[in-house]
PDB file of N, CA and C in Angstrom:
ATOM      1  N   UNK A   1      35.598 -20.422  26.588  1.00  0.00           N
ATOM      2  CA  UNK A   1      34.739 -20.620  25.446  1.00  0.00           C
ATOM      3  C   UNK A   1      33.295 -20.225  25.753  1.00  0.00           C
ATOM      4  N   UNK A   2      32.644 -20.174  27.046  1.00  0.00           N
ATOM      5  CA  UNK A   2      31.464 -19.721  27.379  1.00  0.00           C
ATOM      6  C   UNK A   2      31.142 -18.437  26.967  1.00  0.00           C
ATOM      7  N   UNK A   3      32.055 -17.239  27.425  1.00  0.00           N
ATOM      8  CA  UNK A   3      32.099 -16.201  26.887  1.00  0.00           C
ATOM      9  C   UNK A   3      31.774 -16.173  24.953  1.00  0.00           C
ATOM     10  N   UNK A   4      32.829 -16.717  24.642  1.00  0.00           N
ATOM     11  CA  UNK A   4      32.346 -16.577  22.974  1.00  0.00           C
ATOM     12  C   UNK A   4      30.986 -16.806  22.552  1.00  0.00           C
ATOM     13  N   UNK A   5      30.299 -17.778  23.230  1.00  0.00           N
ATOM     14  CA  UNK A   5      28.980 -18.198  22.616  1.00  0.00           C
ATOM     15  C   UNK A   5      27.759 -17.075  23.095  1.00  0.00           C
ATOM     16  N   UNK A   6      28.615 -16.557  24.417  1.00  0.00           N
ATOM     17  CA  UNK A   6      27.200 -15.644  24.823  1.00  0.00           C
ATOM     18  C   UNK A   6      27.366 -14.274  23.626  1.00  0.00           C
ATOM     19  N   UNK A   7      28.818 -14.540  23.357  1.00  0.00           N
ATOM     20  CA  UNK A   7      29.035 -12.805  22.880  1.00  0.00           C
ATOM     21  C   UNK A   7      28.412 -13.306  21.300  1.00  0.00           C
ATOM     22  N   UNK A   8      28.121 -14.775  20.666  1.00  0.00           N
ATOM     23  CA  UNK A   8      27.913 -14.395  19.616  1.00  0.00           C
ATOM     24  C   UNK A   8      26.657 -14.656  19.911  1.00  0.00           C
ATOM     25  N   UNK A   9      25.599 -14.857  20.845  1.00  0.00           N
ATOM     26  CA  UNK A   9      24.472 -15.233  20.843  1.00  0.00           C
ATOM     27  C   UNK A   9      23.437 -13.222  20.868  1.00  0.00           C
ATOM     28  N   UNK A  10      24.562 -12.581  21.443  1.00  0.00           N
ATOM     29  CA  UNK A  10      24.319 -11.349  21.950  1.00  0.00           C
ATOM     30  C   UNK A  10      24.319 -10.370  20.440  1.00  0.00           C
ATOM     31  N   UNK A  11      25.725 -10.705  19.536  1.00  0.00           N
ATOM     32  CA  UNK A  11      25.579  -9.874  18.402  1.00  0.00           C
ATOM     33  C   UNK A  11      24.650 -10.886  17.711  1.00  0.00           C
ATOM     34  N   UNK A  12      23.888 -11.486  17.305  1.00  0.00           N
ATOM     35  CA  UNK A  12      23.078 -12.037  16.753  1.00  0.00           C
ATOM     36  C   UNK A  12      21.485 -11.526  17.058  1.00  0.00           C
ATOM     37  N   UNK A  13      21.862 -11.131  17.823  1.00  0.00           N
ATOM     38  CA  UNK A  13      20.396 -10.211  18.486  1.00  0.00           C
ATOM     39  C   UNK A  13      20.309  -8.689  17.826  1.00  0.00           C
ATOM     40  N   UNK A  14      21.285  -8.561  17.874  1.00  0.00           N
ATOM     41  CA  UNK A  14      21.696  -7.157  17.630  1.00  0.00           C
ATOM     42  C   UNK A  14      21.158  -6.604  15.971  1.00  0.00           C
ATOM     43  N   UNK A  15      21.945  -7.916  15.296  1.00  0.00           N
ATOM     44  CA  UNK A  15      22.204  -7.766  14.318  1.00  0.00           C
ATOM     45  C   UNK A  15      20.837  -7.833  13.053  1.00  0.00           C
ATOM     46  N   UNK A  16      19.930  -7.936  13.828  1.00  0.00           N
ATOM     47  CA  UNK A  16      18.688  -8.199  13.611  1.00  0.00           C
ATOM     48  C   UNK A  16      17.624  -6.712  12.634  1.00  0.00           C
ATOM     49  N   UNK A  17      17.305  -6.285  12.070  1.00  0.00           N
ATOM     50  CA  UNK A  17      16.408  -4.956  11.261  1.00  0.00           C
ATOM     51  C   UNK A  17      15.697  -4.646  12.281  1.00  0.00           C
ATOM     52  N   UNK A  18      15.606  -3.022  12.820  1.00  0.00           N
ATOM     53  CA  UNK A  18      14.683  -3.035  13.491  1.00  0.00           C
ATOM     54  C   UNK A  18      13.224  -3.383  13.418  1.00  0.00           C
ATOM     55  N   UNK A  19      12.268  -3.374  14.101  1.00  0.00           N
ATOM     56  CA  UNK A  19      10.998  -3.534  13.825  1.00  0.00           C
ATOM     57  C   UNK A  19      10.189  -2.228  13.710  1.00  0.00           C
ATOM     58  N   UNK A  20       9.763  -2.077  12.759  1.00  0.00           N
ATOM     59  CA  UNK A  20       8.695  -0.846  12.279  1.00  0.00           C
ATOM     60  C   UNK A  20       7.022  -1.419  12.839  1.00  0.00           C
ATOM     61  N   UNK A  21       6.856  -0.097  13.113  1.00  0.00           N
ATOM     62  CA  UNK A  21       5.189   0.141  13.912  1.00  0.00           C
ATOM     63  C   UNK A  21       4.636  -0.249  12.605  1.00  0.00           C
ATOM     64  N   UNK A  22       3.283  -0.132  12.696  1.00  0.00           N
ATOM     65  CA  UNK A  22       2.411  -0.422  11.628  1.00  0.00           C
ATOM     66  C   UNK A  22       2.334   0.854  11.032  1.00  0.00           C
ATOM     67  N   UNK A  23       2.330   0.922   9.775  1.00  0.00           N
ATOM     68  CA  UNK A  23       2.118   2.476   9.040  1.00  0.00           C
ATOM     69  C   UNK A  23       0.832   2.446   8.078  1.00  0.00           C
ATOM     70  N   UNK A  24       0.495   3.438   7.238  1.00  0.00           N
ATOM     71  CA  UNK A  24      -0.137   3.438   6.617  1.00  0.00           C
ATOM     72  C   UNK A  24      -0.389   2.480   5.494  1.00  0.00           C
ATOM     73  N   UNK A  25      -1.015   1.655   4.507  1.00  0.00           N
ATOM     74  CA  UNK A  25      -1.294   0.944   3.267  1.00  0.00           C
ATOM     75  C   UNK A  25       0.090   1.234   2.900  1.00  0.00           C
ATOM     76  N   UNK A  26       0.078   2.613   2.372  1.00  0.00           N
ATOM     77  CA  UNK A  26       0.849   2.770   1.055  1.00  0.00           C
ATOM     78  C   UNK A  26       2.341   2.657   1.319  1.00  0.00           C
ATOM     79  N   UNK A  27       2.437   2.754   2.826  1.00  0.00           N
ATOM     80  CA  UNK A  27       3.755   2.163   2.925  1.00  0.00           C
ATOM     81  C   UNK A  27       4.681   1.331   3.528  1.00  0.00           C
ATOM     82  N   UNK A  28       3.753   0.422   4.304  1.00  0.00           N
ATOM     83  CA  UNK A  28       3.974  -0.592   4.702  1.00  0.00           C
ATOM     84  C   UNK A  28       3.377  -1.854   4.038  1.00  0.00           C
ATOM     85  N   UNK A  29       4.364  -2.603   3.196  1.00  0.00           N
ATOM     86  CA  UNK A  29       4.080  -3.967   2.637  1.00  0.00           C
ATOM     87  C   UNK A  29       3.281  -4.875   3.394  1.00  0.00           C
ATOM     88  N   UNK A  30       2.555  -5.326   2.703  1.00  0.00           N
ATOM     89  CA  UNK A  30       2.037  -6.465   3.461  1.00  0.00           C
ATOM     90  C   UNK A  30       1.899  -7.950   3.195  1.00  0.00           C
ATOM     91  N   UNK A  31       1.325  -8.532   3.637  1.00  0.00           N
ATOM     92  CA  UNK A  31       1.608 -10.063   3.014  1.00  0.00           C
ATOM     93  C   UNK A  31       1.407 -10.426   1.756  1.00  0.00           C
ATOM     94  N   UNK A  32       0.708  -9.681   1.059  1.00  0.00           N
ATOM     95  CA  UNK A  32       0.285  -9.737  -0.562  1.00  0.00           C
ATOM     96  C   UNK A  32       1.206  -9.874  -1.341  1.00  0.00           C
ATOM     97  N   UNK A  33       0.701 -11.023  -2.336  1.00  0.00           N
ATOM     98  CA  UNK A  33       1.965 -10.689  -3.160  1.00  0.00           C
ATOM     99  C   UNK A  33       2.101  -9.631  -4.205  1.00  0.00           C
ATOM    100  N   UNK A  34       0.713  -8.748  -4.708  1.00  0.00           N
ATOM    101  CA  UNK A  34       1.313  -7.678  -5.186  1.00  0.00           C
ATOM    102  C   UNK A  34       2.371  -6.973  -4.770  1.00  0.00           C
ATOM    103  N   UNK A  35       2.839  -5.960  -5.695  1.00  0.00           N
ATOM    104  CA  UNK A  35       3.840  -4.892  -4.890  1.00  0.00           C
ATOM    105  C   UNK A  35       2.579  -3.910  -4.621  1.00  0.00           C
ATOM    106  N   UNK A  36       3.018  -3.134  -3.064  1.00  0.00           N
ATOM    107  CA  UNK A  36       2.550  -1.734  -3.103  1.00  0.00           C
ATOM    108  C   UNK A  36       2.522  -0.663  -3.275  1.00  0.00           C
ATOM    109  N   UNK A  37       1.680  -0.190  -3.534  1.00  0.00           N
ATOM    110  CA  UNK A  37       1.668   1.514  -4.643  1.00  0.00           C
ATOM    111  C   UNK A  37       1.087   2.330  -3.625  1.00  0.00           C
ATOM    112  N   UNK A  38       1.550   3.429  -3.667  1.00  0.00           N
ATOM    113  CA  UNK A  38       0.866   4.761  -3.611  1.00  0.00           C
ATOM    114  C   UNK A  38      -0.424   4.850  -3.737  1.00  0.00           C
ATOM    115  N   UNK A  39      -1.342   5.566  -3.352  1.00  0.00           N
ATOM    116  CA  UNK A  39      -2.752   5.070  -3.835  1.00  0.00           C
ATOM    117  C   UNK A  39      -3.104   6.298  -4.782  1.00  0.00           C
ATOM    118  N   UNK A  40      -2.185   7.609  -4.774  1.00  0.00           N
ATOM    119  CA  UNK A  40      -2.200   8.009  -5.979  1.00  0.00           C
ATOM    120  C   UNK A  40      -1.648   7.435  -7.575  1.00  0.00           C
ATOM    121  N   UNK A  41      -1.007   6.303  -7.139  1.00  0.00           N
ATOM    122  CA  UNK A  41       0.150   5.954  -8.737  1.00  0.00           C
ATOM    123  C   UNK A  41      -0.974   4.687  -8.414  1.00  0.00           C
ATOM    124  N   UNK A  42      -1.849   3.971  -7.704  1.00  0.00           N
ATOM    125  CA  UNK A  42      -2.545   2.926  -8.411  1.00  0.00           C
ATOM    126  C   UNK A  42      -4.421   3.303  -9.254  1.00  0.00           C
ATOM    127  N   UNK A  43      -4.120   2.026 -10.075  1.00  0.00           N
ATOM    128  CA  UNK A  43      -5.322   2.218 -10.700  1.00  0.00           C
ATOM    129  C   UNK A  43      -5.252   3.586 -11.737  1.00  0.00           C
ATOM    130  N   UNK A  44      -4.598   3.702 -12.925  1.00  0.00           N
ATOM    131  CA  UNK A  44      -4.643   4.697 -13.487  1.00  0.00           C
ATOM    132  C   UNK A  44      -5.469   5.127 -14.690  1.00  0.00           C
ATOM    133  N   UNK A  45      -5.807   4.014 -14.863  1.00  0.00           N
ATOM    134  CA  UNK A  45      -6.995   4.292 -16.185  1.00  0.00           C
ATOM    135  C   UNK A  45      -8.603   4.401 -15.389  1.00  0.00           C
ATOM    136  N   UNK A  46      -8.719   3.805 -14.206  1.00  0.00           N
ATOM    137  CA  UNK A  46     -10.142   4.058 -13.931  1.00  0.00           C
ATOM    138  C   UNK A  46      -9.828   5.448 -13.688  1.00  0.00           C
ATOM    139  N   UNK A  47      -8.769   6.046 -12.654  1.00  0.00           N
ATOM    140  CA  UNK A  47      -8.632   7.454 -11.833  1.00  0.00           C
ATOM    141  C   UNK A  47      -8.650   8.412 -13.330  1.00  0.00           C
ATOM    142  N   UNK A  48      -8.231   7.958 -15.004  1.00  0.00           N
ATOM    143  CA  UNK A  48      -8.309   9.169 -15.893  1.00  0.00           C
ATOM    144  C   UNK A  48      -9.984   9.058 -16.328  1.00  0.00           C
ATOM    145  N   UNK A  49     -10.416   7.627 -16.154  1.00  0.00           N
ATOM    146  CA  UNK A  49     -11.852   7.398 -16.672  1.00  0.00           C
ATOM    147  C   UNK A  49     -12.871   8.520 -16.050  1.00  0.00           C
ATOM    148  N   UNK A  50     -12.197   8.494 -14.162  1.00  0.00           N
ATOM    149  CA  UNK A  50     -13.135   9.218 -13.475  1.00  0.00           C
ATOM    150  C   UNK A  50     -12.914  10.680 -13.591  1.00  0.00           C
ATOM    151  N   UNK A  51     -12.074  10.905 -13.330  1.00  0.00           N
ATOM    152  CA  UNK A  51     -11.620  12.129 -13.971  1.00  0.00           C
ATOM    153  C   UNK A  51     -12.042  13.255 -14.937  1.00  0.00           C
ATOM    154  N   UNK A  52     -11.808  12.706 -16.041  1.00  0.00           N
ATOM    155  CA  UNK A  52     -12.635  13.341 -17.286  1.00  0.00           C
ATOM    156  C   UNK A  52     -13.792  13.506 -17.293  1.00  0.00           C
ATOM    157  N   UNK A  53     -14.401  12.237 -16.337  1.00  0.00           N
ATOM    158  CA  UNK A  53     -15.813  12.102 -16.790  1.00  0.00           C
ATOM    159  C   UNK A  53     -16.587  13.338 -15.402  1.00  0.00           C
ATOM    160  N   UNK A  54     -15.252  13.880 -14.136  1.00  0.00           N
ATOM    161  CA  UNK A  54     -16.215  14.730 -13.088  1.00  0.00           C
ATOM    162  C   UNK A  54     -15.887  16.117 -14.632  1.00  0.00           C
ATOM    163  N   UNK A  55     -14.512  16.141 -14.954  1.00  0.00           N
ATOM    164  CA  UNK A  55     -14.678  17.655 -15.145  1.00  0.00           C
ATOM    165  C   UNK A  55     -15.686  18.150 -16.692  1.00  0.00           C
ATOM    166  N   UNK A  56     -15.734  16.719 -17.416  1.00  0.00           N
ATOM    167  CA  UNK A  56     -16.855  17.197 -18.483  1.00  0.00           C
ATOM    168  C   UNK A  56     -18.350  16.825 -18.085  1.00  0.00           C
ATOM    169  N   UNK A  57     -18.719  16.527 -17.043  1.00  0.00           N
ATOM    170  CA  UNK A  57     -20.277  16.190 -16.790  1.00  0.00           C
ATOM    171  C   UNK A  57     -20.526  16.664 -15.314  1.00  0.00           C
ATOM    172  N   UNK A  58     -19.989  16.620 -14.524  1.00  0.00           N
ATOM    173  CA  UNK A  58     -20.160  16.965 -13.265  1.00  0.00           C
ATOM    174  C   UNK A  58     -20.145  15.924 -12.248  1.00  0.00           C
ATOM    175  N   UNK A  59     -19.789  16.054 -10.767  1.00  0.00           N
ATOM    176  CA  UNK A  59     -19.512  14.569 -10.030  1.00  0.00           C
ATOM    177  C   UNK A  59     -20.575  13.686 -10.307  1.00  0.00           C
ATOM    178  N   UNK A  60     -21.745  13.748  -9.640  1.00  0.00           N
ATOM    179  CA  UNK A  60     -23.164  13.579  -9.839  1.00  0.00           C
ATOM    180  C   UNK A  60     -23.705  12.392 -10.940  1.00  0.00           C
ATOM    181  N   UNK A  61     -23.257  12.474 -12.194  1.00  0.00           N
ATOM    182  CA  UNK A  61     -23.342  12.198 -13.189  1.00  0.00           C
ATOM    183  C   UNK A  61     -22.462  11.126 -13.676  1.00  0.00           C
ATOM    184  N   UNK A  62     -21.350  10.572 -12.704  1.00  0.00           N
ATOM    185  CA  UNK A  62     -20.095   9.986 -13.057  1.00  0.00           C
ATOM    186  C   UNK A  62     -19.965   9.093 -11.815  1.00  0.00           C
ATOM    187  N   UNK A  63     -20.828   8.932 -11.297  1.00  0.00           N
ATOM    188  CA  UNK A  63     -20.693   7.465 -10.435  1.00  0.00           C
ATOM    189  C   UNK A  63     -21.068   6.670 -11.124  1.00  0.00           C
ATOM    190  N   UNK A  64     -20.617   5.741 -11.967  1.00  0.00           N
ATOM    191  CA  UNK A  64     -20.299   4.662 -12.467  1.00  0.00           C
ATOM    192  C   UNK A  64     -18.727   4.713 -12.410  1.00  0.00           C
ATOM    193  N   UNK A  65     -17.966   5.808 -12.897  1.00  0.00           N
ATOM    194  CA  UNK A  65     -16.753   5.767 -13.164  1.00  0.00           C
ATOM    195  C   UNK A  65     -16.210   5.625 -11.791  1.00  0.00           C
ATOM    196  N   UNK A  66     -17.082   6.200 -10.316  1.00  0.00           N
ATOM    197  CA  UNK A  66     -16.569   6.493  -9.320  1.00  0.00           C
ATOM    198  C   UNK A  66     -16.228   5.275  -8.495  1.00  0.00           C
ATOM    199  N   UNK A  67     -17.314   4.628  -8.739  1.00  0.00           N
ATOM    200  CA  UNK A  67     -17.581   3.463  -8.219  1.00  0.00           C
ATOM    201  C   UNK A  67     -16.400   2.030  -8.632  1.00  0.00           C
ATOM    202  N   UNK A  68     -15.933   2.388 -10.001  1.00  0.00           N
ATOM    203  CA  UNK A  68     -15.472   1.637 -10.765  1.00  0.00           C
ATOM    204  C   UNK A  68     -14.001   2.158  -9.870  1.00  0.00           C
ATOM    205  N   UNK A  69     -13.613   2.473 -10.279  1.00  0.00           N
ATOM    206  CA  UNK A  69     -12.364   3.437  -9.548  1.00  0.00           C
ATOM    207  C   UNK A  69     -11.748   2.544  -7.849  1.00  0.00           C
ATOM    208  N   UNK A  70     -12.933   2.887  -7.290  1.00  0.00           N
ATOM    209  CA  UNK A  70     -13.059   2.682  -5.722  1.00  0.00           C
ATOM    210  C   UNK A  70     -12.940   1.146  -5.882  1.00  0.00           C
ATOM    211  N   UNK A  71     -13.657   0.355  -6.598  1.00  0.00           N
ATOM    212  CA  UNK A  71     -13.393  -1.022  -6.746  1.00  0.00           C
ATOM    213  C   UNK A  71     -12.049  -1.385  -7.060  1.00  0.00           C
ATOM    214  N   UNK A  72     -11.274  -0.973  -7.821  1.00  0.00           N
ATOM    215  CA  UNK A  72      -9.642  -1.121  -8.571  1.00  0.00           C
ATOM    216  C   UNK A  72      -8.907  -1.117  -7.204  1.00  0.00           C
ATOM    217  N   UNK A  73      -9.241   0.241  -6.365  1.00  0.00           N
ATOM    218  CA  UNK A  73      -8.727   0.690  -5.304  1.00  0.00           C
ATOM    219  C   UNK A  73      -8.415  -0.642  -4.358  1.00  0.00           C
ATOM    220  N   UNK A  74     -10.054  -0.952  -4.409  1.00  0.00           N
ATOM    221  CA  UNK A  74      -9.762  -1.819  -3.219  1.00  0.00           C
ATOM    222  C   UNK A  74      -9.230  -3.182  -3.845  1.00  0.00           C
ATOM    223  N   UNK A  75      -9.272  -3.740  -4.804  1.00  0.00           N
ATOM    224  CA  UNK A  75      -8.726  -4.737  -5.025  1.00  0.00           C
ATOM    225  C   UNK A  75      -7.144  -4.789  -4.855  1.00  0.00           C
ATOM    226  N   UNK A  76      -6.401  -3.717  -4.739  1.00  0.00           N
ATOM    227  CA  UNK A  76      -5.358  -3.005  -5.040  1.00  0.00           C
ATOM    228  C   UNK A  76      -4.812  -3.027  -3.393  1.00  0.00           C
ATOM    229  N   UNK A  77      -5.895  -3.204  -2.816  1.00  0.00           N
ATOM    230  CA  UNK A  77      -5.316  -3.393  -1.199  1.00  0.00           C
ATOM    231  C   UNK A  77      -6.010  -2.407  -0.019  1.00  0.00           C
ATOM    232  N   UNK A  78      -6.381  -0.545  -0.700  1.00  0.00           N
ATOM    233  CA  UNK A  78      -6.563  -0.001  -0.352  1.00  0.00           C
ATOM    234  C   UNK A  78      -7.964   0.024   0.477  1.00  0.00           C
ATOM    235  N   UNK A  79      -8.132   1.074   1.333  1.00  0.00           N
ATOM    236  CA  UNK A  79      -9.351   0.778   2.179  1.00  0.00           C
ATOM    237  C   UNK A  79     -10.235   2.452   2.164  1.00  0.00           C
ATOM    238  N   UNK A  80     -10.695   2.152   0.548  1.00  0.00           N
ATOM    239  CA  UNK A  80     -11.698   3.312   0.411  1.00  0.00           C
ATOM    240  C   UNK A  80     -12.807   3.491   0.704  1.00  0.00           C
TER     241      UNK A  80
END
């Protein structure tokens, strides 16, 4: 019976998910309880706000929107 307990103490080890390195934000979950996004698919109304506002006025002119944007970002998890 010694044998059985080591052999199930052994597949119990085994049987375990490997462990993943640390990866980037977008794709390694983290303790948050949001879900995580892409940091292209988050924040999509500031990213069309900013958007519109570089290609009809110029960058320059559109930091408010930029700024606004980068804030969503980071609330969002990201590290802009």
């Amino acid at each position: 019976m010694g044998n059985a307990e080591a052999s199930m103490a052994i597949s119990s080890k085994t049987a375990d998910p490997p462990v993943t390195t640390k990866g980037s934000a977008e794709e390694a979950p983290g303790s948050d309880a949001k879900p995580r996004k892409k940091i292209c698919c988050a924040c999509p109304e500031t990213k069309k706000l900013r958007d519109e506002c570089i290609v009809e006025h110029g960058e320059t002119a559109c930091s408010k929107w930029i700024e606004a944007h980068r804030q969503c970002l980071r609330a969002e998890g990201f590290k802009v």
